[in-house]
Protein backbone atom coordinates (compact mmCIF):
# COMPACT_ATOMS: atom_id res chain seq x y z
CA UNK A 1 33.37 42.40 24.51
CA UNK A 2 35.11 38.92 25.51
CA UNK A 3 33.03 35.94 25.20
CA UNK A 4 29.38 35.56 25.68
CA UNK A 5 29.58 32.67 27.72
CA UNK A 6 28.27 33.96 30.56
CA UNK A 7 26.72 32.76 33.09
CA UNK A 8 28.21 29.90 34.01
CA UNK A 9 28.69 28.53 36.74
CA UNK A 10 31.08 25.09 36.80
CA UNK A 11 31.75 25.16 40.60
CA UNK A 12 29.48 26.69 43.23
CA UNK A 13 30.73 29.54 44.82
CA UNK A 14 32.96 29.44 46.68
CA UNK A 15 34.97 27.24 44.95
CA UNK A 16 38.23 25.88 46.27
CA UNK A 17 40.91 29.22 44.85
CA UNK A 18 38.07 31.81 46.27
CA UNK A 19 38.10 29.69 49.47
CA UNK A 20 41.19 30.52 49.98
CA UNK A 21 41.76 33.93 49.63
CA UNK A 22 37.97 34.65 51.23
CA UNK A 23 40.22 32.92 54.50
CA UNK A 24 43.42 35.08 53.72
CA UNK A 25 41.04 37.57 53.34
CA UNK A 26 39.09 37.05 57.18
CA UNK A 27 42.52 36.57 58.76
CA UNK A 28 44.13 40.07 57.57
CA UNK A 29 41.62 42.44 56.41
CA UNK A 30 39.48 44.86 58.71
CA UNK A 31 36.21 43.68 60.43
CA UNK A 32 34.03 46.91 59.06
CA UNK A 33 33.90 45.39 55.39
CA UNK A 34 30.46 44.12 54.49
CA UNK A 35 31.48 41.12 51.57
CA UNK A 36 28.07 40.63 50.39
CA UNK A 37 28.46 36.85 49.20
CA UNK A 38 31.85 35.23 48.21
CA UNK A 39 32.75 36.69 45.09
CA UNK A 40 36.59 36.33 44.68
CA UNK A 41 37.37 38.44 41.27
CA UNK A 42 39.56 37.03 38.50
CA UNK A 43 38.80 39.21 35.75
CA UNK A 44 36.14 40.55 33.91
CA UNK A 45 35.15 42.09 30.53
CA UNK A 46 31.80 44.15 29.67
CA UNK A 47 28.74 42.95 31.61
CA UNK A 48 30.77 39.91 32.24
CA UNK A 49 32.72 39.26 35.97
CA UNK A 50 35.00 35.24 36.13
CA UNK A 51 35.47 34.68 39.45
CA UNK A 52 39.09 32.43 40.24
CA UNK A 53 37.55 29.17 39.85
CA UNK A 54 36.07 29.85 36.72
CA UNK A 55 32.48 31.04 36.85
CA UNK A 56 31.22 33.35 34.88
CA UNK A 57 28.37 36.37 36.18
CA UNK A 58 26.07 38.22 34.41
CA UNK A 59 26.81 41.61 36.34
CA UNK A 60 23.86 44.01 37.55
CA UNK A 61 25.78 45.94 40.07
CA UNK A 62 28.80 47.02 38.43
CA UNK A 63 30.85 47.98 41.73
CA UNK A 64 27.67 49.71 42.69
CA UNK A 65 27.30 51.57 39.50
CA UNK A 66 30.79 52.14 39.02
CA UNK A 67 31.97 50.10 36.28
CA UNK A 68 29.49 52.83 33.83
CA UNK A 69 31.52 51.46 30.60
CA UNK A 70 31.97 47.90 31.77
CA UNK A 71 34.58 46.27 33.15
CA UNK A 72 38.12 46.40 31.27
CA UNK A 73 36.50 48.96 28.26
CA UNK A 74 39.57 49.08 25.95
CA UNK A 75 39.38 52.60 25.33
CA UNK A 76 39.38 53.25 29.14
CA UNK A 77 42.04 50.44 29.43
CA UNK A 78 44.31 52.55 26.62
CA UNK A 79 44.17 55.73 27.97
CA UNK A 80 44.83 54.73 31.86
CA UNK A 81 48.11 52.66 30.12
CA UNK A 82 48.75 56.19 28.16
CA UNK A 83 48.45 58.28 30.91
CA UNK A 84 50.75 55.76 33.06
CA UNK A 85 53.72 55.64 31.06
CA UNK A 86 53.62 59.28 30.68
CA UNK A 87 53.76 60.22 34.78
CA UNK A 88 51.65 58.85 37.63
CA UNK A 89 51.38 62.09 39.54
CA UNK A 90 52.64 65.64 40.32
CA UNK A 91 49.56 67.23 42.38
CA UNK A 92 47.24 68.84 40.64
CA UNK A 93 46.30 71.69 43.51
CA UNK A 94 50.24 72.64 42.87
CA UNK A 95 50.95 72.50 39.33
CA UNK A 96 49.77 72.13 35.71
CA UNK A 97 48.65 69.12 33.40
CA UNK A 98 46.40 69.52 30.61
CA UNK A 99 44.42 66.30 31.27
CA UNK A 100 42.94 67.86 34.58
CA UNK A 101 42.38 71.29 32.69
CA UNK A 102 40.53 69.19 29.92
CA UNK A 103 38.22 67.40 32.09
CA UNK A 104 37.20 70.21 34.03
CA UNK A 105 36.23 72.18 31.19
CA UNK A 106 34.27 69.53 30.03
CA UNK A 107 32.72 68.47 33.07
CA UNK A 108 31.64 72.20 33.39
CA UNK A 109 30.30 72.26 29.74
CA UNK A 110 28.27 68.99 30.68
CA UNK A 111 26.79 70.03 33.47
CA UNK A 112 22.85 70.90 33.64
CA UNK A 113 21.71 74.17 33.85
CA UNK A 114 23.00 77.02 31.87
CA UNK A 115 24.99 78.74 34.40
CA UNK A 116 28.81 79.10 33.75
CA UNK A 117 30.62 76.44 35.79
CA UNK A 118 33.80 75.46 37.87
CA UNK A 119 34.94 72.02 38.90
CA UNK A 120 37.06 71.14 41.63
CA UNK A 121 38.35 67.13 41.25
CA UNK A 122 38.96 65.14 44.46
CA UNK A 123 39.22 60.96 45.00
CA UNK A 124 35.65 60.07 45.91
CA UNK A 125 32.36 60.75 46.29
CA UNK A 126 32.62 61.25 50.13
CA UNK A 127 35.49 63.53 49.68
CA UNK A 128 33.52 65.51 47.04
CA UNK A 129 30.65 65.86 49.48
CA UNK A 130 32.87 67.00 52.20
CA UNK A 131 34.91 69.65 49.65
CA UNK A 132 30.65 70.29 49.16
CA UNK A 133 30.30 71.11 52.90
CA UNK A 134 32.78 73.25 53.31
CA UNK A 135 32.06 75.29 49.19
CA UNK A 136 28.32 76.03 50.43
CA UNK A 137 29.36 77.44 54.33
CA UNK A 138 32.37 79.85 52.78
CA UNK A 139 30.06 80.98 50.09
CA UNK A 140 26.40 81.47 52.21
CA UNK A 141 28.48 82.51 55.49
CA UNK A 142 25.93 80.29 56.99
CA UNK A 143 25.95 77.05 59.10
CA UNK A 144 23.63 74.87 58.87
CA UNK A 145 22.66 71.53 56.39
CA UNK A 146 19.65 69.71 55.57
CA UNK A 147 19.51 66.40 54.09
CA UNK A 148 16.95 63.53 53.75
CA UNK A 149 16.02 60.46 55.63
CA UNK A 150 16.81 57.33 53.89
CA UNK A 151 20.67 59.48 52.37
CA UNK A 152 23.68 58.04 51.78
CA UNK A 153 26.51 60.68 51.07
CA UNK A 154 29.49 58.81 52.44
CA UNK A 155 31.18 57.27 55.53
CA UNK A 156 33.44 60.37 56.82
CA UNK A 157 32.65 62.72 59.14
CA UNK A 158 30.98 65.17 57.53
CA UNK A 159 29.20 63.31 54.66
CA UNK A 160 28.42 60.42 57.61
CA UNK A 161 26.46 63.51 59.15
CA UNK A 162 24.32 63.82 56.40
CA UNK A 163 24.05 60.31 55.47
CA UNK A 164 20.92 58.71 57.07
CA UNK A 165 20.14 55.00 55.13
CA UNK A 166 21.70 52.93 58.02
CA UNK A 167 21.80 52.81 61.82
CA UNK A 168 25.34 50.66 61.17
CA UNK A 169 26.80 53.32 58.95
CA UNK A 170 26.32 55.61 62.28
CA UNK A 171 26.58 53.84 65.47
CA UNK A 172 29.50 54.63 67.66
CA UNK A 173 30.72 57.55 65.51
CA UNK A 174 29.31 60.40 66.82
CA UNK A 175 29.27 63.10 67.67
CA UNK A 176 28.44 64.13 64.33
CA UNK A 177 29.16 67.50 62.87
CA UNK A 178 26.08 69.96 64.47
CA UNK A 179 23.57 71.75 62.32
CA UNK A 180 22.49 68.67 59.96
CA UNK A 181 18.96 68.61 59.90
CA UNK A 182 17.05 65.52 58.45
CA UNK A 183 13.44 65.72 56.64
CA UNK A 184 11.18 62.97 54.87
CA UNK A 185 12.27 61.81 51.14
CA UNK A 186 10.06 62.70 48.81
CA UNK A 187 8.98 58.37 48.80
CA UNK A 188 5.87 58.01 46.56
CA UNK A 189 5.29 54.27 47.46
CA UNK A 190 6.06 54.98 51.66
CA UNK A 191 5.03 58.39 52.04
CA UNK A 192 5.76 59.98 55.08
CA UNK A 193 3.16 62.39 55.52
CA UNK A 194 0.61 60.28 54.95
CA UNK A 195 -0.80 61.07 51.11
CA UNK A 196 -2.30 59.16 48.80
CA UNK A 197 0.48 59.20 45.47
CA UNK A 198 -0.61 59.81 42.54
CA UNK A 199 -1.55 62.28 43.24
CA UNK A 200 1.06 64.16 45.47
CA UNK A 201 0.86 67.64 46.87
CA UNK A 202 4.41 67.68 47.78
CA UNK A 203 3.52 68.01 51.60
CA UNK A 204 7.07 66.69 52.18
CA UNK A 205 8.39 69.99 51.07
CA UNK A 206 6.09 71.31 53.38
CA UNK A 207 8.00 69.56 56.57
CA UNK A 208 11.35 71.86 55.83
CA UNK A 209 8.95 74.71 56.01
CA UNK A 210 7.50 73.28 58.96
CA UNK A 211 11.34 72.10 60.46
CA UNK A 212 12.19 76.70 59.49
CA UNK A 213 9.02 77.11 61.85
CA UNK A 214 10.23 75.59 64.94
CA UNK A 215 13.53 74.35 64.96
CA UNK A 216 16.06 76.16 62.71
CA UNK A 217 16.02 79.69 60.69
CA UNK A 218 16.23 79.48 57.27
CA UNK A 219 18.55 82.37 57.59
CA UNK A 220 21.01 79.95 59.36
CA UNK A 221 20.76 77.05 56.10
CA UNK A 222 23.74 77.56 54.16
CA UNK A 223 22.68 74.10 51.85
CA UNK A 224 19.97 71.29 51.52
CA UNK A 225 21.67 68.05 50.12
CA UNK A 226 19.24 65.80 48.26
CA UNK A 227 19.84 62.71 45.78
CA UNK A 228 17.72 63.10 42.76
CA UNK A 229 17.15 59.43 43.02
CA UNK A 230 17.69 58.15 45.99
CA UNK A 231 20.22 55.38 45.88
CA UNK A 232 21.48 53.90 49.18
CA UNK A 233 17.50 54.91 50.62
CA UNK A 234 16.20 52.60 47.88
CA UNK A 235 16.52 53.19 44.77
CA UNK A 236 14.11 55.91 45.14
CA UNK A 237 12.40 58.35 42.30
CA UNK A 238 11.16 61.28 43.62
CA UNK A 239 7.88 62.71 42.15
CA UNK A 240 7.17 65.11 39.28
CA UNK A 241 7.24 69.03 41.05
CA UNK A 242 9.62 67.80 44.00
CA UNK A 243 12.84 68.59 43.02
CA UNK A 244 11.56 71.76 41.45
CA UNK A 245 9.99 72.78 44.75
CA UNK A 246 13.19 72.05 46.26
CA UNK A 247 14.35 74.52 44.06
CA UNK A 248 12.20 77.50 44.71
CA UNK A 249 12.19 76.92 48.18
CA UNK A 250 15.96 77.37 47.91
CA UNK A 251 15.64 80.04 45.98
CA UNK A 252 13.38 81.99 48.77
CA UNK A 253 15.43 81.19 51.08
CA UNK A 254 19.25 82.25 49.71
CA UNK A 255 19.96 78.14 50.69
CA UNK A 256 21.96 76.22 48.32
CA UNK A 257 20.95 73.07 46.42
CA UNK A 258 23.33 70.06 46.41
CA UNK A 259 22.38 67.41 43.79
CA UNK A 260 24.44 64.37 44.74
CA UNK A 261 24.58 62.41 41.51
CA UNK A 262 27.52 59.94 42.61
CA UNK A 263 25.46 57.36 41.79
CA UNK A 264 22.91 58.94 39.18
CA UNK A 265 25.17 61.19 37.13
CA UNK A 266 27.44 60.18 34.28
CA UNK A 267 24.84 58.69 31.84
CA UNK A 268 22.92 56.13 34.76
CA UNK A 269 19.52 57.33 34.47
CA UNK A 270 19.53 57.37 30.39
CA UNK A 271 21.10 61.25 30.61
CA UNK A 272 24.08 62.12 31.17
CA UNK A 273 22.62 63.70 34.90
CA UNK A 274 19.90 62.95 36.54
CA UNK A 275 18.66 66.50 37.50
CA UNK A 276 18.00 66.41 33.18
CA UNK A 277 15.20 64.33 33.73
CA UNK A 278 13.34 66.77 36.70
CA UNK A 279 14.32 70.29 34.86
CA UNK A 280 16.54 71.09 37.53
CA UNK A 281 20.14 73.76 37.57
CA UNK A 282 21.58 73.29 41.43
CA UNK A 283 23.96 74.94 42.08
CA UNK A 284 26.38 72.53 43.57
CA UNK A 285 26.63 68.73 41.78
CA UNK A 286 28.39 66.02 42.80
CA UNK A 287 29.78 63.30 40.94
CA UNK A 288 32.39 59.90 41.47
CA UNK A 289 31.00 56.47 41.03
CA UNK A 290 30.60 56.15 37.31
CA UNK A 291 32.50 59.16 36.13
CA UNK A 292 36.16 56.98 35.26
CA UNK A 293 34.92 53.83 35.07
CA UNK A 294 36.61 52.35 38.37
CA UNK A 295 39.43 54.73 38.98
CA UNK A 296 39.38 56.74 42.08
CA UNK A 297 37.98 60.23 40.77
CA UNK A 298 35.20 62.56 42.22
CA UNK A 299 34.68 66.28 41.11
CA UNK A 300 32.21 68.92 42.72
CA UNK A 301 30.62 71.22 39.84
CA UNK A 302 29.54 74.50 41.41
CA UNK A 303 28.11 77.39 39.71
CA UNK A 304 31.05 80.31 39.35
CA UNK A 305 29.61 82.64 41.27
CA UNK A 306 29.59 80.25 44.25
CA UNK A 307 33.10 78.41 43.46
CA UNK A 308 35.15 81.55 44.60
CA UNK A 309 36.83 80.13 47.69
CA UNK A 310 40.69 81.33 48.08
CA UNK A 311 43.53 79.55 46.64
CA UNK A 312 44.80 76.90 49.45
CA UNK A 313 40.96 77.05 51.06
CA UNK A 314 40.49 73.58 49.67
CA UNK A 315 43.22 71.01 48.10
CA UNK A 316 43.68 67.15 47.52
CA UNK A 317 47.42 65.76 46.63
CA UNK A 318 45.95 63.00 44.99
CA UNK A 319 42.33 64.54 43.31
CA UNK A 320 42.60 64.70 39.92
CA UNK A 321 45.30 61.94 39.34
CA UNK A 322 46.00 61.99 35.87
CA UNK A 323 45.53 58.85 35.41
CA UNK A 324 42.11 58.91 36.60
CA UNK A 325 41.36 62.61 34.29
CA UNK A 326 42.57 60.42 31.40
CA UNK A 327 40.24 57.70 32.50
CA UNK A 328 37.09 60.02 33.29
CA UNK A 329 37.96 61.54 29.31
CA UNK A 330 38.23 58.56 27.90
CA UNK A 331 34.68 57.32 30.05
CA UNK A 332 32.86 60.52 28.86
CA UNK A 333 33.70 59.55 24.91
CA UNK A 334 32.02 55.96 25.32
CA UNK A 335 29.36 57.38 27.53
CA UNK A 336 28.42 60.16 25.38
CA UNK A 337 29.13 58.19 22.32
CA UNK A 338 25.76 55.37 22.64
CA UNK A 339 25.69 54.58 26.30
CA UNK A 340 23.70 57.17 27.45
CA UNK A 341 20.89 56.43 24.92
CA UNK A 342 21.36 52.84 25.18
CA UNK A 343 21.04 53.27 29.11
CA UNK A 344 17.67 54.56 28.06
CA UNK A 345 16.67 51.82 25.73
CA UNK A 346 17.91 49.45 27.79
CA UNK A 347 16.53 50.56 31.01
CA UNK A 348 13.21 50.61 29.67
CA UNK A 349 13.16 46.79 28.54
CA UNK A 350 14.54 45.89 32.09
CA UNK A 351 11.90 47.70 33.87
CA UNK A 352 9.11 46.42 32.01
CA UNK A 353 11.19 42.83 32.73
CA UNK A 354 11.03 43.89 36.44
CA UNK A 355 6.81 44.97 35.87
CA UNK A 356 6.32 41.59 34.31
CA UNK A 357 8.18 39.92 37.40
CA UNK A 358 5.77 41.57 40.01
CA UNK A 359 2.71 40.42 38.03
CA UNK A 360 3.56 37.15 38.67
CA UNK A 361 5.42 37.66 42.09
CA UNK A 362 3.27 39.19 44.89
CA UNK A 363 6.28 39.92 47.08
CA UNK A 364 7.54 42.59 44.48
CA UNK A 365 5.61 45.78 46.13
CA UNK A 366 6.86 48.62 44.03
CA UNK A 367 9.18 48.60 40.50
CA UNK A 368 10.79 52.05 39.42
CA UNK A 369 13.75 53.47 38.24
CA UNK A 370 14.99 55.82 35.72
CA UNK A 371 17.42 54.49 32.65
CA UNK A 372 19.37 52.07 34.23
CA UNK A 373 19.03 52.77 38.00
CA UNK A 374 16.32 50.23 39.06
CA UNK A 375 14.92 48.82 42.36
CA UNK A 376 12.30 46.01 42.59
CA UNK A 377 11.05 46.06 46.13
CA UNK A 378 10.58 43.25 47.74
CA UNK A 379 7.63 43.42 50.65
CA UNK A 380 6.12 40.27 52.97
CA UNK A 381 2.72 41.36 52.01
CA UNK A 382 1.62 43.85 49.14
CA UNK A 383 -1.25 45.21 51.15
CA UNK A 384 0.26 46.51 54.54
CA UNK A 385 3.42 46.71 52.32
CA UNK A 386 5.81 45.59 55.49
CA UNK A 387 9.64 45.53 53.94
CA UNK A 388 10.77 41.45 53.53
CA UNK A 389 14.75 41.83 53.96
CA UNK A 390 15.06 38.57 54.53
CA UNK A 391 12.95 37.62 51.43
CA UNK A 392 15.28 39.97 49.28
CA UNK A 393 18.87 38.40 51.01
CA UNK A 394 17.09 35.02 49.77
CA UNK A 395 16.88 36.42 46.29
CA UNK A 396 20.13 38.13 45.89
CA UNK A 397 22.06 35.37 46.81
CA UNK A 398 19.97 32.61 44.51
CA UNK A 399 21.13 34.81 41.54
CA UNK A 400 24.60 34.81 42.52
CA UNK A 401 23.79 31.42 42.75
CA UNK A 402 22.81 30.85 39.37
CA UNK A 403 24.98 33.44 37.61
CA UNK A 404 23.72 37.02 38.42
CA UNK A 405 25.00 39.49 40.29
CA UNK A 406 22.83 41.73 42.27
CA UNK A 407 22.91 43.91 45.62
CA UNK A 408 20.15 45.23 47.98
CA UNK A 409 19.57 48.50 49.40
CA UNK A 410 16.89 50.04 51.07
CA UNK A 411 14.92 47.94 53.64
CA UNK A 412 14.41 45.41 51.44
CA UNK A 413 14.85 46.63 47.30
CA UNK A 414 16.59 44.50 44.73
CA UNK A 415 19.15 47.07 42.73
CA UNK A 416 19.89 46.83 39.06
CA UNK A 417 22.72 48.88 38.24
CA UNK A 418 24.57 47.39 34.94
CA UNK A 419 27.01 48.27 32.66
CA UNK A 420 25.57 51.35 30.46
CA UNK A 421 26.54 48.92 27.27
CA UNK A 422 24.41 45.97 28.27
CA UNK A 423 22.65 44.41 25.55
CA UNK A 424 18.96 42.96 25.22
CA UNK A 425 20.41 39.23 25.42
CA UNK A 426 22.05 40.88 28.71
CA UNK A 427 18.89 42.04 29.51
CA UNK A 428 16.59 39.11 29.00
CA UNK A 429 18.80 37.02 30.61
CA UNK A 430 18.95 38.69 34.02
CA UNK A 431 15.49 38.85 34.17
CA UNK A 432 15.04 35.02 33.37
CA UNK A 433 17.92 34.06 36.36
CA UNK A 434 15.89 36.52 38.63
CA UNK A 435 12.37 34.90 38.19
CA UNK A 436 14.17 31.29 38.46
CA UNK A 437 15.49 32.65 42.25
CA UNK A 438 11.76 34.38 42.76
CA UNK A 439 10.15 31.24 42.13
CA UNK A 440 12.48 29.24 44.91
C-alpha cells in the first residue's frame, strides 16, 4: 500500500494537466464514451487513485469493480512483468502454454456446484456472454433466450440483445438478434407484480411461466440469462427462493441457466461467486471484471457435459493472453488469500455505514448489497419512492469533489464497489465524505 494520504484534494478537479488532456481527449476520441466527471489518471496504488495534478481519491468504484486487488497489487504487478518478458502471445485456441492450462483448471475447481467443469477464456465479459450464446444454442439445439429487465450483459450484438438497463445502450442498433425474451427482475424494493416484500411469493417467476403460456414454448428456450445481483439494473439482490426457482424451473424445462457474475464473481460479494450465497450450480457462469485485476480476461465456465462444442466451433486469437492467465493466477492467490473474507467483513461495516446514512437522509429509499457490492438508492420521496437521478448525479459528483470516487447505476442508486483489500479507515472515511455531499 503507498501512502495513506488520501484524499486530498490540492486543486479542484479539473486542474490545469487534466484540462488538457480532457481537451486532447474531446478533440480525438469517439463521441459514444460516457466520462463520468473529469478524472484524468496519474497513478494509483490500493484503494488509492492521484489524478495528474496531484489529488488524491479514496476509490469506491474500482473501474467498475475491476480493480478486485487494488490498483498496482505488486504480486499482480510481478507476475504481468514475468509473464511479459517471457512472450506476449502465441494464441491460445492454436497452441499450448501452461499458464492458460493452469487457470482453467483452477477456474473449473473454483467454480460452484459440484459438477465437473470446462472453461473457455476470451477478452471480456461481452465476449464471454456472446461465446455463452452461442455454448447454450449448440448444446440445447434450441433458439431462444430469456433475460431480465433492468440487465446489462454487454454492448455487442448479441449480449446488447439481452442487455436491458438503458434505452441509450440500445437506440439505433437494432435489429437485435430475435428470440430474446425479457421478464421482471426479481426487485424486492420495486416489485413488478405488485407484492408486498417481505414476504415474497416469487410471482416474478411466475411471469416466465406466464411469457411459456402465450408467447414462446419452453421447448424453443435453449437459456435464461440472469445476474445473481443485478449490477448495471441497480445494484440489485434478488430474494431468498428466486434464484433457486430459477433453477427448477430450468430444470423442468431442459433450459439452461446462465449466471453472469462479471461483476459479482471473483470474491465481490464476500465469496468467491455470488451464486455461493443463493445455493445455486448453473450450468453456464460467466466471469471478466474482477477476475485479473484490470487486464483484459473473461472465461465462460460450463458444466462438461454442456461444453462439448467441436474444435474450431468457437476461438479468440487474443482470449487467454498469457499475460492476462498470469494476472488472473496471480489475482486468485490475493483474492483467495484474505480478500474474500475481508470483502465480507468489510462489506458489512460499509452497509451498516450506508443504513446509518439513510436514517439520517430521507432521500436514501433502499440500502442492500452483498460483501462489497452495494447500492444506496437515492429516491425524491421515500413514500411514493419516485427514483431522484438528478439528486444522485448531485451526490456523486460532491464526493469526487471532496475526494471519493463513486458511480451511479440504476435509475438513481449510488454504487460502492471498492478494492476487496479496503480497510476500516477506508471504510469510515468514505462514508464520512458521502454524508458531507448528502448534507449539501
Amino acid at each position: 500500500m503507498m501512502e495513506r494520504d488520501y484524499p486530498r484534494v490540492i486543486v479542484p478537479p479539473p486542474g490545469p494537466k487534466a484540462q488538457a488532456i480532457i481537451a486532447r481527449d474531446a478533440r480525438w476520441t469517439s463521441t459514444s464514451y460516457i466520462k463520468e466527471y473529469p478524472l484524468v489518471v496519474a497513478r494509483g496504488a490500493g484503494a488509492m487513485v492521484e489524478d495528474v495534478d496531484g489529488n488524491r481519491f479514496l476509490d469506491f468504484m474500482a473501474g467498475i469493480a475491476v480493480a478486485s486487488t487494488g490498483h498496482a497489487h505488486p504480486a499482480v504487478v510481478k507476475a504481468v512483468q514475468d509473464a511479459a518478458a517471457r512472450f506476449l502471445h502465441i494464441c491460445g485456441t492454436d497452441f499450448y502454454y501452461e499458464p492458460m492450462a493452469a487457470l482453467c483448471e483452477r477456474l473449473a475447481k473454483v467454480a460452484p456446484g459440484p459438477s465437473k467443469k470446462r472453461v473457455f477464456l476470451a477478452n471480456s465479459g461481452t465476449e464471454s456472454v456472446e461465446g455463452a450464446i452461442k455454448l447454450a444454442r449448440f448444446a440445447t439445439g434450441r433458439t431462444d433466450l430469456i433475460a431480465f429487465k433492468g440487465a446489462f450483459h454487454g454492448r455487442t450484438m448479441g449480449s446488447l440483445s439481452l442487455t436491458s438497463s438503458k434505452v441509450k445502450q440500445r437506440a439505433g442498433f437494432g435489429p437485435f438478434l430475435p428470440g430474446v425474451h425479457h421478464v421482471p427482475y426479481a426487485n424486492s424494493y420495486r416489485c413488478e407484480c405488485n407484492r408486498a416484500c417481505p414476504p415474497c411469493d416469487l410471482s416474478c417467476v411466475g411471469a416466465i411461466e406466464e411469457l411459456f403460456a402465450r408467447q414462446v414454448s419452453p421447448r424453443n428456450v435453449a437459456a435464461i440469462f440472469v445476474e445473481p445481483v443485478q449490477g448495471e439494473g441497480g445494484y440489485i439482490v434478488p430474494p431468498p427462493g428466486y434464484l433457486a426457482a430459477l433453477r427448477e424451473l430450468c430444470d423442468r424445462h431442459g433450459i439452461l441457466l446462465v449466471f453472469d457474475e462479471i461483476q459479482s464473481g471473483i470474491g465481490r460479494t464476500g465469496r468467491m461467486f455470488a451464486a455461493e450465497h443463493f445455493g445455486v450450480e448453473p450450468d453456464i457462469l460467466l466471469a471478466a471484471k474482477g477476475l485479473a485485476s484490470g487486464m483484459p480476461l473473461g472465461a465462460i465456465i460450463a458444466r462438461e457435459s454442456i461444453m462439448t462444442w467441436e474444435p474450431g466451433s468457437h476461438g479468440s486469437t487474443f482470449g487467454g493472453n498469457p499475460v492476462c492467465c498470469a494476472a488472473a493466477l496471480a489475482t486468485l492467490d490475493v483474492v483467495e488469500n484474505g480478500l474474500i473474507d475481508n470483502a465480507r467483513t468489510m462489506g458489512e461495516r460499509l452497509l451498516a455505514g450506508a443504513r446509518a446514512l439513510m436514517a439520517r437522509h430521507a432521500d436514501i429509499g433502499d440500502v442492500r448489497g452483498l460483501g462489497l457490492m452495494i447500492g444506496l438508492e437515492i429516491v425524491k420521496d421515500r413514500a411514493t419512492r419516485e427514483p431522484a437521478p438528478e439528486r444522485a448525479r448531485a451526490i456523486e459528483l460532491g464526493a469526487f469533489a471532496r475526494g471519493l470516487l463513486v458511480l451511479t447505476c440504476g435509475a438513481s442508486t449510488l454504487r460502492f464497489a471498492p478494492a476487496l483489500g479496503i480497510d476500516a479507515t477506508d471504510v469510515d472515511t468514505g462514508l464520512r465524505i458521502l454524508g458531507e455531499a448528502f448534507a449539501t
